[in-house]
Protein backbone atom coordinates (compact mmCIF):
# COMPACT_ATOMS: atom_id res chain seq x y z
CA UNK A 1 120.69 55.57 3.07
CA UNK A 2 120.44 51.41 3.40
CA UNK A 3 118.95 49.92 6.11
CA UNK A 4 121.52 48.20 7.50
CA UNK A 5 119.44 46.57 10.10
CA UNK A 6 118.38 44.36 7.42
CA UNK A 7 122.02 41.91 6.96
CA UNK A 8 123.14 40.14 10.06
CA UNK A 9 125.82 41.83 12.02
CA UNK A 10 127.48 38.82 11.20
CA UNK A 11 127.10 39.66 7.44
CA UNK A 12 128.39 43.04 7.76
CA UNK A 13 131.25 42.12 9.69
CA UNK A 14 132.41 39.56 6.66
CA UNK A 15 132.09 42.09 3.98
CA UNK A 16 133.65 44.59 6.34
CA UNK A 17 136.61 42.07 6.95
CA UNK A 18 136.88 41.08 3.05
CA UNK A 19 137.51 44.76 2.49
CA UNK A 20 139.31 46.58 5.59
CA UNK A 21 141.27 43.42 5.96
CA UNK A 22 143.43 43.37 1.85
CA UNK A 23 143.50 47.47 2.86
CA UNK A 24 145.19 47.10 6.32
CA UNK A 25 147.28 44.39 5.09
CA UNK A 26 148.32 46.89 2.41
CA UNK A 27 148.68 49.66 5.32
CA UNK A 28 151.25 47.85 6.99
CA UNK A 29 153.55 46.35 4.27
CA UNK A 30 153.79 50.77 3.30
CA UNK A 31 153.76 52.08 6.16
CA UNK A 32 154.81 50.01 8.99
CA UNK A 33 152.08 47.56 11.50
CA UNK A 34 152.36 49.71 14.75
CA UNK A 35 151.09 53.06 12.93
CA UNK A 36 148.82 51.23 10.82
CA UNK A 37 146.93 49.17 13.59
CA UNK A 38 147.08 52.71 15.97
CA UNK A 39 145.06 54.08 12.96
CA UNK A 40 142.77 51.37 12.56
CA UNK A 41 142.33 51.02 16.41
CA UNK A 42 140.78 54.70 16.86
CA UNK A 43 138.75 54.32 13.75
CA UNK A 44 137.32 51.22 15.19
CA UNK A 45 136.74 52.63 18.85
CA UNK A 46 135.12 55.86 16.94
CA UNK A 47 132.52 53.81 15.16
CA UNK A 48 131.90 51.34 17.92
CA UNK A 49 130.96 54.58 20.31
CA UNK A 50 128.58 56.07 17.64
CA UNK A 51 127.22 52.46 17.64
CA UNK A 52 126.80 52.19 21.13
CA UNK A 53 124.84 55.75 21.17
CA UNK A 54 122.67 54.40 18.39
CA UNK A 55 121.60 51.02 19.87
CA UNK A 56 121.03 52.86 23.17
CA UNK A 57 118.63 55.42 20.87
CA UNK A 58 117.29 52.33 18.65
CA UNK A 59 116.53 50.59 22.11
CA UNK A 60 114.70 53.26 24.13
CA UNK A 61 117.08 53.73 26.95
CA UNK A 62 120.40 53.00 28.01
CA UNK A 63 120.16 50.25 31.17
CA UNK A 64 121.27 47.40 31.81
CA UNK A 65 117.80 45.60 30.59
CA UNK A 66 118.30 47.83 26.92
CA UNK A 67 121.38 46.30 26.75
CA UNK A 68 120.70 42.52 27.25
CA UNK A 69 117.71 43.09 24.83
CA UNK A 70 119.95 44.88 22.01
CA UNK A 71 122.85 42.01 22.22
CA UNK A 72 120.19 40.01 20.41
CA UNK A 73 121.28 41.80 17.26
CA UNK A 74 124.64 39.87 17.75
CA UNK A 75 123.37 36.73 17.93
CA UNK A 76 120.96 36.64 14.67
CA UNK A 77 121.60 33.63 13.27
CA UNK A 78 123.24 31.47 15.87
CA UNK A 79 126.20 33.75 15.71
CA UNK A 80 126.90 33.61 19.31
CA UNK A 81 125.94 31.05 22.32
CA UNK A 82 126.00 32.92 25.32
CA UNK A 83 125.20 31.34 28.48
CA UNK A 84 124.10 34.11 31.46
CA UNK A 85 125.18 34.37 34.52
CA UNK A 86 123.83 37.35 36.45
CA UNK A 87 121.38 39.73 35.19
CA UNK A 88 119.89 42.76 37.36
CA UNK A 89 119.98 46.13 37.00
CA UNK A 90 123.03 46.61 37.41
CA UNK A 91 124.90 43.95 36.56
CA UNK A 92 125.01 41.83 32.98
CA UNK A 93 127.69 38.86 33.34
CA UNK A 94 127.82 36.72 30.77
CA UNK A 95 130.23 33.94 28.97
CA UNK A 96 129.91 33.42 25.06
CA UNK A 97 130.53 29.69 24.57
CA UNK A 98 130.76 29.93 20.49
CA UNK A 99 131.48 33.13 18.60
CA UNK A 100 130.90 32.45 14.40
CA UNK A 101 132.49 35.67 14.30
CA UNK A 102 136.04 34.23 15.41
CA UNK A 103 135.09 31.33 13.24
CA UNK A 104 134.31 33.75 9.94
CA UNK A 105 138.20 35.41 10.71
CA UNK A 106 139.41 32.41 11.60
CA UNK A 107 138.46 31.27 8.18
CA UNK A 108 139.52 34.31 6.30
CA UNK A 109 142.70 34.00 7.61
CA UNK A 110 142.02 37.01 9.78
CA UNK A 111 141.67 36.08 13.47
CA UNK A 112 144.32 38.84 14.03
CA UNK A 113 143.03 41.64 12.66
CA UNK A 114 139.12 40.38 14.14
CA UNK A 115 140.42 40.93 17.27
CA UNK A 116 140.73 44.71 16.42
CA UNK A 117 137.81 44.76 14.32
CA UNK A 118 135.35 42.84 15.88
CA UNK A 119 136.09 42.05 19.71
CA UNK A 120 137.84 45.22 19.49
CA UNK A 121 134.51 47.21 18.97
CA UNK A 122 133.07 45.53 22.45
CA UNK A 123 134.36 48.77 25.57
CA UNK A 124 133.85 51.49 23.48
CA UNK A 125 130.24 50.16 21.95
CA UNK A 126 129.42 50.14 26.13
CA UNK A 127 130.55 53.46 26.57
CA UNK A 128 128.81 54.64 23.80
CA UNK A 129 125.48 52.65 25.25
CA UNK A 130 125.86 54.44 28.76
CA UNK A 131 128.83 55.93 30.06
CA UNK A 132 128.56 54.56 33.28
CA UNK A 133 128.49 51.06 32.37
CA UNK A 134 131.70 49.18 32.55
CA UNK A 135 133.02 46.09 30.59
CA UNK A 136 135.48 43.94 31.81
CA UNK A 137 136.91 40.94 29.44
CA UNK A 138 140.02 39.32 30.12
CA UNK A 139 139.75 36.42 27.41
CA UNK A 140 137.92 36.07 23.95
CA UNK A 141 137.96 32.58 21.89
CA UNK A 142 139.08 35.10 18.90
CA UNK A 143 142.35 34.92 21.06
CA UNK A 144 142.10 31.20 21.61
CA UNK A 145 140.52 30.87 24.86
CA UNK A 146 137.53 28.47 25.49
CA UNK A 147 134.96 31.32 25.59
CA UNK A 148 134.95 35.51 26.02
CA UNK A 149 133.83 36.51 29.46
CA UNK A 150 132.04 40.04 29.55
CA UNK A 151 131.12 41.34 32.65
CA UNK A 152 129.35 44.59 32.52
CA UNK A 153 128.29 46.47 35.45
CA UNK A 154 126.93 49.82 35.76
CA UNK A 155 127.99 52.56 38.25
């Protein structure tokens, strides 16, 4: 099997989105956009909760501090400016100021669908990482706001 680890998440999501996004397109002119983006909505939270369980593996532990440390995966090549505002053990708040993610969709005539695929992935890859961490986000710039506000605390 590829390493993966190799190409930016970035990367992956962009060849992800050149092919998932002509197929769900496809999906809902047959079949109808409610069924088709239910469908693609639990595949999405399925595969961001095995991700979640594998960075937690990949990083040695499943804290907050693991956590913080494997987010750097997301921001390989500038792909996100986060700014941090609280950081102990259990708490991780944190703003992202520019997301090349929502610019990549954005771009690709996408945005829509990259909020399921991509910000979509964000409460269940937490979950996955520890079940009793929480993430709250009530606004992403994929959905037009100035910046995505996570706020993760664990319990």
């Amino acid at each position: 099997m590829a390493d993966l680890s190799q190409i930016s998440i970035l990367v992956r999501r962009e060849i992800e989105a050149r092919i998932a996004g002509p197929l769900i397109r496809a999906f809902i002119d047959e079949f109808g956009g409610d069924k088709t983006i239910m469908v693609v909505k639990r595949v999405i939270k399925s595969l961001a909760q095995e991700s979640g369980i594998q960075l937690a593996k990949k990083m040695g532990g499943n804290r907050i501090d693991d956590f913080a440390k494997g987010l750097k995966a997301w921001t390989v090549g500038n792909a996100l400016e986060i700014e941090i505002l609280e950081h102990n053990k259990n708490e991780y708040f944190f703003n992202v100021k520019r997301c090349r993610y929502a610019d990549m969709y954005k771009k690709l005539g996408m945005t829509d669908l990259g909020v399921i695929l991509s910000c979509g992935r964000d409460f269940e890859l937490v979950k996955g990482f520890n079940p009793r961490m929480n993430l709250i986000r009530t606004k992403t710039i994929m959905e037009g706001y100035d910046h995505c506000d996570f706020r993760i605390t664990l319990r």
